[in-house]
C-alpha atoms as a PDB file:
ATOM      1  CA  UNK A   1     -11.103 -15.801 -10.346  1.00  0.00           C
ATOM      2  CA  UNK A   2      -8.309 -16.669  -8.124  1.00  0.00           C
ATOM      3  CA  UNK A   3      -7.476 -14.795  -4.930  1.00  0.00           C
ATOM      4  CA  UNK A   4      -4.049 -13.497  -4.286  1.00  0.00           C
ATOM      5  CA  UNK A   5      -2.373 -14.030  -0.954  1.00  0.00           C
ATOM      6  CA  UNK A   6       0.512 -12.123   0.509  1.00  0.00           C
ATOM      7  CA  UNK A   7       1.681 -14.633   3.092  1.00  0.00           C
ATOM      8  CA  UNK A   8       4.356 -13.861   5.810  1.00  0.00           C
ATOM      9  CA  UNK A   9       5.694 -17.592   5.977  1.00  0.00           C
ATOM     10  CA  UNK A  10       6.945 -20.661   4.258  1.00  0.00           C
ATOM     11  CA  UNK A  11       2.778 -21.793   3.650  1.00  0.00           C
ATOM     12  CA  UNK A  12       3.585 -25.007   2.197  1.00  0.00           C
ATOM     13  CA  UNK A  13       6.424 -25.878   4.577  1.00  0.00           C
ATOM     14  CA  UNK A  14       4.041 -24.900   7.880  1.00  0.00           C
ATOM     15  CA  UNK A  15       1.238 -26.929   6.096  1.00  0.00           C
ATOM     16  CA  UNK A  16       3.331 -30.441   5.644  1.00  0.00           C
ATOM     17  CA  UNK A  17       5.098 -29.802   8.908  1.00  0.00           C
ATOM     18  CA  UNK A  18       1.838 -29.753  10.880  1.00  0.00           C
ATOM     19  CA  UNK A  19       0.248 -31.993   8.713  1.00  0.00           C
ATOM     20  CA  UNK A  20       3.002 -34.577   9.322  1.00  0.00           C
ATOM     21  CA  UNK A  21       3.058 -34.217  13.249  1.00  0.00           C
ATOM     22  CA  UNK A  22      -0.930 -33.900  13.934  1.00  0.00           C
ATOM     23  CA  UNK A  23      -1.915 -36.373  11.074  1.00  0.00           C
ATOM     24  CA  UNK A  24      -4.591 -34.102   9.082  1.00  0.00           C
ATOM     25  CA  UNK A  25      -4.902 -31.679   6.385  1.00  0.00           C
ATOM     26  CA  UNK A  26      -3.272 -28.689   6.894  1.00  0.00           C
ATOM     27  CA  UNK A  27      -3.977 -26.069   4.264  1.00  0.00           C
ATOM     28  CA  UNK A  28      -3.073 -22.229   3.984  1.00  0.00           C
ATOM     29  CA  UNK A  29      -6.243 -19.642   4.368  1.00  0.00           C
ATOM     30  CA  UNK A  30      -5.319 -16.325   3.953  1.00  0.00           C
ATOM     31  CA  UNK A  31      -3.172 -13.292   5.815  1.00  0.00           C
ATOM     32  CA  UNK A  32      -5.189 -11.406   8.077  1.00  0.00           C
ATOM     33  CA  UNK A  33      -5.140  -9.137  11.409  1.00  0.00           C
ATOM     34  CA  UNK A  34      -6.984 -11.401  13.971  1.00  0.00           C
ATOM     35  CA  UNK A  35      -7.816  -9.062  16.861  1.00  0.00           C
ATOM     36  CA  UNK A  36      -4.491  -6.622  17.093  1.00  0.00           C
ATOM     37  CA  UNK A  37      -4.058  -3.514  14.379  1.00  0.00           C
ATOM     38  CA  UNK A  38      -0.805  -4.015  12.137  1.00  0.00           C
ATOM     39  CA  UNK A  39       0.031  -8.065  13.129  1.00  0.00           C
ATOM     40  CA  UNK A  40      -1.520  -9.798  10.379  1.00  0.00           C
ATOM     41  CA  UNK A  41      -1.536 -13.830  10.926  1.00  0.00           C
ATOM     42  CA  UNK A  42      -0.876 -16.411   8.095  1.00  0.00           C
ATOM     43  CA  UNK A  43      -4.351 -18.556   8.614  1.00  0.00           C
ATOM     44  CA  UNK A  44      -4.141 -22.140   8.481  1.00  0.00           C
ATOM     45  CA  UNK A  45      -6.771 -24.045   8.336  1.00  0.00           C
ATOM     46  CA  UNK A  46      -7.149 -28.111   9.622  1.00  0.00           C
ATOM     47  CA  UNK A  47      -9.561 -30.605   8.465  1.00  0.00           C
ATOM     48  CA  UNK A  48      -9.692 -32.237  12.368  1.00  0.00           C
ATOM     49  CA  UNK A  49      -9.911 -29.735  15.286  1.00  0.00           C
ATOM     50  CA  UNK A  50      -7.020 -29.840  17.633  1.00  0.00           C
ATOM     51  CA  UNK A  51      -6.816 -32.665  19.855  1.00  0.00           C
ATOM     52  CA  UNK A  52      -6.260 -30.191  22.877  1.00  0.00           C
ATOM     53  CA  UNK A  53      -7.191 -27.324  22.352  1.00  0.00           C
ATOM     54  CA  UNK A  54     -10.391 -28.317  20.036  1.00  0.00           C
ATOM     55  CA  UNK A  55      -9.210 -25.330  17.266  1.00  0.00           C
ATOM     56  CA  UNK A  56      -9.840 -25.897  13.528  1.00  0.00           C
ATOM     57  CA  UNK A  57      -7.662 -22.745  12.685  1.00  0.00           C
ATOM     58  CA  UNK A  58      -4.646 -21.507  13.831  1.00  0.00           C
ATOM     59  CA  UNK A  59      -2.589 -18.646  13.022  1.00  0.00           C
ATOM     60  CA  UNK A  60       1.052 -18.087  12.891  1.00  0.00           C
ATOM     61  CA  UNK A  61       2.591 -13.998  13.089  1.00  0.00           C
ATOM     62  CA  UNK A  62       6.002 -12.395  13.823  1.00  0.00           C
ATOM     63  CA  UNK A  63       5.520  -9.803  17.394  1.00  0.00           C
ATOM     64  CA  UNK A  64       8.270  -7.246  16.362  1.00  0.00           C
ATOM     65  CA  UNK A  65       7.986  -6.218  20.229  1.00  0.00           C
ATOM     66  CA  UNK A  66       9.378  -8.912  20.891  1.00  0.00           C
ATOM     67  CA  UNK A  67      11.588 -10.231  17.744  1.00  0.00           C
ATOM     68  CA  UNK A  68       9.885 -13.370  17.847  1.00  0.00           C
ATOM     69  CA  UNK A  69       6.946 -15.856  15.872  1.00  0.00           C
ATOM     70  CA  UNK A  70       4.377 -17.041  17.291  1.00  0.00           C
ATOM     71  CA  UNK A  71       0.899 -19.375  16.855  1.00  0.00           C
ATOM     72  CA  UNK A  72      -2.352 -18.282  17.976  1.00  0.00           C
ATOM     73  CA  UNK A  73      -5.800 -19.830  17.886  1.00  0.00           C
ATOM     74  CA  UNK A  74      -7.586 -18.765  15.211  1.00  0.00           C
ATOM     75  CA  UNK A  75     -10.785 -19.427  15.223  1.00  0.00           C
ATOM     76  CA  UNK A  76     -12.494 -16.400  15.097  1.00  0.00           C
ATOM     77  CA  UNK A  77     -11.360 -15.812  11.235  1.00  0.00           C
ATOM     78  CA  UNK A  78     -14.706 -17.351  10.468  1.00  0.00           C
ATOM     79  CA  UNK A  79     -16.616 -14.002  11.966  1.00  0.00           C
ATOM     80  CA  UNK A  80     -14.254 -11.704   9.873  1.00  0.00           C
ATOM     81  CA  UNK A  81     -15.565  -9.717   6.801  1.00  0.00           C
ATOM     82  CA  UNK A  82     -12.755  -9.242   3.821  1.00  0.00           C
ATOM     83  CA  UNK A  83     -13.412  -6.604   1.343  1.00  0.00           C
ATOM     84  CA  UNK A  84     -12.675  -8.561  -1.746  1.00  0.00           C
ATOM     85  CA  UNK A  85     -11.468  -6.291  -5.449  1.00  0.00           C
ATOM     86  CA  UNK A  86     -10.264  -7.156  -8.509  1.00  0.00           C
ATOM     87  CA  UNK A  87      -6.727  -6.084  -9.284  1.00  0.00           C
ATOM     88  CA  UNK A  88      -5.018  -4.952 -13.218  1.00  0.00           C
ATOM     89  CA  UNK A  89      -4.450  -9.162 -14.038  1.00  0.00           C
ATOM     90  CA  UNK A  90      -8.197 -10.108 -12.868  1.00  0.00           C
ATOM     91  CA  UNK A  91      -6.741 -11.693  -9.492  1.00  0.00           C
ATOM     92  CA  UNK A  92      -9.122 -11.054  -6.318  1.00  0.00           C
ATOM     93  CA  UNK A  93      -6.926  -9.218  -3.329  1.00  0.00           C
ATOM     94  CA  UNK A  94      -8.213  -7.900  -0.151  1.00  0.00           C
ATOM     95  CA  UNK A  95      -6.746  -5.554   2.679  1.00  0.00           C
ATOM     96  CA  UNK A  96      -4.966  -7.839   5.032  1.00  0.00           C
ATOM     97  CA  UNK A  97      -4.446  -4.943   7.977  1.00  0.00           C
ATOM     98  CA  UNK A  98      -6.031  -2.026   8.661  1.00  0.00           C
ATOM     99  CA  UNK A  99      -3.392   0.446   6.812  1.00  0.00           C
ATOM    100  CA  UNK A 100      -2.972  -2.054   4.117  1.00  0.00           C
ATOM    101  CA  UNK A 101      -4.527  -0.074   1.461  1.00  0.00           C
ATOM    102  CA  UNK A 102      -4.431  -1.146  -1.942  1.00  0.00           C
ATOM    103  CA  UNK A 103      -5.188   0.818  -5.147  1.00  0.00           C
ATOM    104  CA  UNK A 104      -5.201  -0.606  -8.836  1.00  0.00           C
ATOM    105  CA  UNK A 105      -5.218   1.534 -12.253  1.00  0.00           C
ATOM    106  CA  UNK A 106      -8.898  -0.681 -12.655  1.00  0.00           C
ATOM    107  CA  UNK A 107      -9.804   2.307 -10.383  1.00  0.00           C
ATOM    108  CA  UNK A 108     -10.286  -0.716  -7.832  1.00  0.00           C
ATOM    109  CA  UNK A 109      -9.812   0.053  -4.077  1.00  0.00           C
ATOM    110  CA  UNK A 110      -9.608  -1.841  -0.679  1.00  0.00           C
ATOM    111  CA  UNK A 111      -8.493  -0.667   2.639  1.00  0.00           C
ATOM    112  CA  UNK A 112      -9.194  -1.516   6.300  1.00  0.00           C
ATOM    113  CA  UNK A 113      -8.440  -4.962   6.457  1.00  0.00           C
ATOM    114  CA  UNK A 114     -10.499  -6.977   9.529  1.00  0.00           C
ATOM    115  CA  UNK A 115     -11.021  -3.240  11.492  1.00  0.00           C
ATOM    116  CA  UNK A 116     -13.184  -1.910   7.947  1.00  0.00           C
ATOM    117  CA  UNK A 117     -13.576  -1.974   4.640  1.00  0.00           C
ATOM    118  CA  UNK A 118     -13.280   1.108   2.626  1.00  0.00           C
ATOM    119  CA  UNK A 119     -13.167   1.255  -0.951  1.00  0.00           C
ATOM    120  CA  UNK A 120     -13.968   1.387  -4.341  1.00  0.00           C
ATOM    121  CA  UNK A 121     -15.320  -1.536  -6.703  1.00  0.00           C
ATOM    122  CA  UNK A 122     -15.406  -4.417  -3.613  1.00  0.00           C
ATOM    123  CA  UNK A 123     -17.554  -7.147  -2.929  1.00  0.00           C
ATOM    124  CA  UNK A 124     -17.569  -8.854  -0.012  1.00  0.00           C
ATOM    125  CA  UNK A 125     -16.563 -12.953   1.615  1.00  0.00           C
ATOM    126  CA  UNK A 126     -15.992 -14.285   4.530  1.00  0.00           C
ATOM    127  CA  UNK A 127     -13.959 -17.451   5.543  1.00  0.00           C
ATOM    128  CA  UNK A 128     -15.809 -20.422   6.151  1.00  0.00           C
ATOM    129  CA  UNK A 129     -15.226 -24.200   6.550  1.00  0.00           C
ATOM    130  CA  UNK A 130     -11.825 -22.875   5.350  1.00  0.00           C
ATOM    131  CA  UNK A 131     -12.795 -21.309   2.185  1.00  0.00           C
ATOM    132  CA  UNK A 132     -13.331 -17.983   0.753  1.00  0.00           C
ATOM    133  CA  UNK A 133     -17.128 -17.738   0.470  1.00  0.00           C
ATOM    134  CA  UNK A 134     -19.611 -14.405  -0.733  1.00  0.00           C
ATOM    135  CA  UNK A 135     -21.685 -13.117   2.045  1.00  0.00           C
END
């Protein structure tokens, strides 16, 4: 099954553009709240760590506190649980904030994003290595 993404940026235009200036493979994870409630991060993922900061994932969100986009290190994605359910065309979706909930005529659920998982019909992955993986 594929898994549906609702990213907040350009994903193929960030990928390329830090692809091209670091000289790896970028590639798009998922959308997610990192540590704050309500500021989910596109997650990117790269095949070679940063060269200074030593980061394989990085995250890039809009603070509308301060009108402005920022990137984060985002590395801890990889000890993040996703409640994972199918939607009405048989595409996998999960909660990508805590009052992100998400409800489907299946009778298929999902709600919490990183903070919980609540819901009805979910299984659930974690991100590793990059990848959406079962637990």
């Amino acid at each position: 099954m594929t898994l549906k993404h609702e990213p907040i940026t350009e994903t193929e235009m960030v990928c390329r553009h830090y692809a091209e200036r670091d000289g790896c493979e970028i590639r798009y994870v998922c959308t997610s709240d990192l540590v704050a409630d309500n500021m989910p991060a596109d997650i990117f993922y790269r095949t070679d760590p940063h060269p200074e900061f030593g980061n394989r994932y990085f995250g890039i969100y809009y603070d509308a506190y301060r009108d402005a986009t920022y990137i984060c290190n985002a590395d801890i994605i990889e000890s993040k649980e996703f409640g994972v359910v199918e939607n009405d065309e048989g595409e996998l979706v999960y909660s990508q904030s805590r009052w992100d909930y998400k409800a489907f005529r299946n009778g298929n659920t999902i709600d919490g994003g990183r903070a919980y998982i609540r819901g009805c019909g979910y299984k659930v992955m974690k991100v590793v290595d990059g990848e959406f993986v079962d637990v």
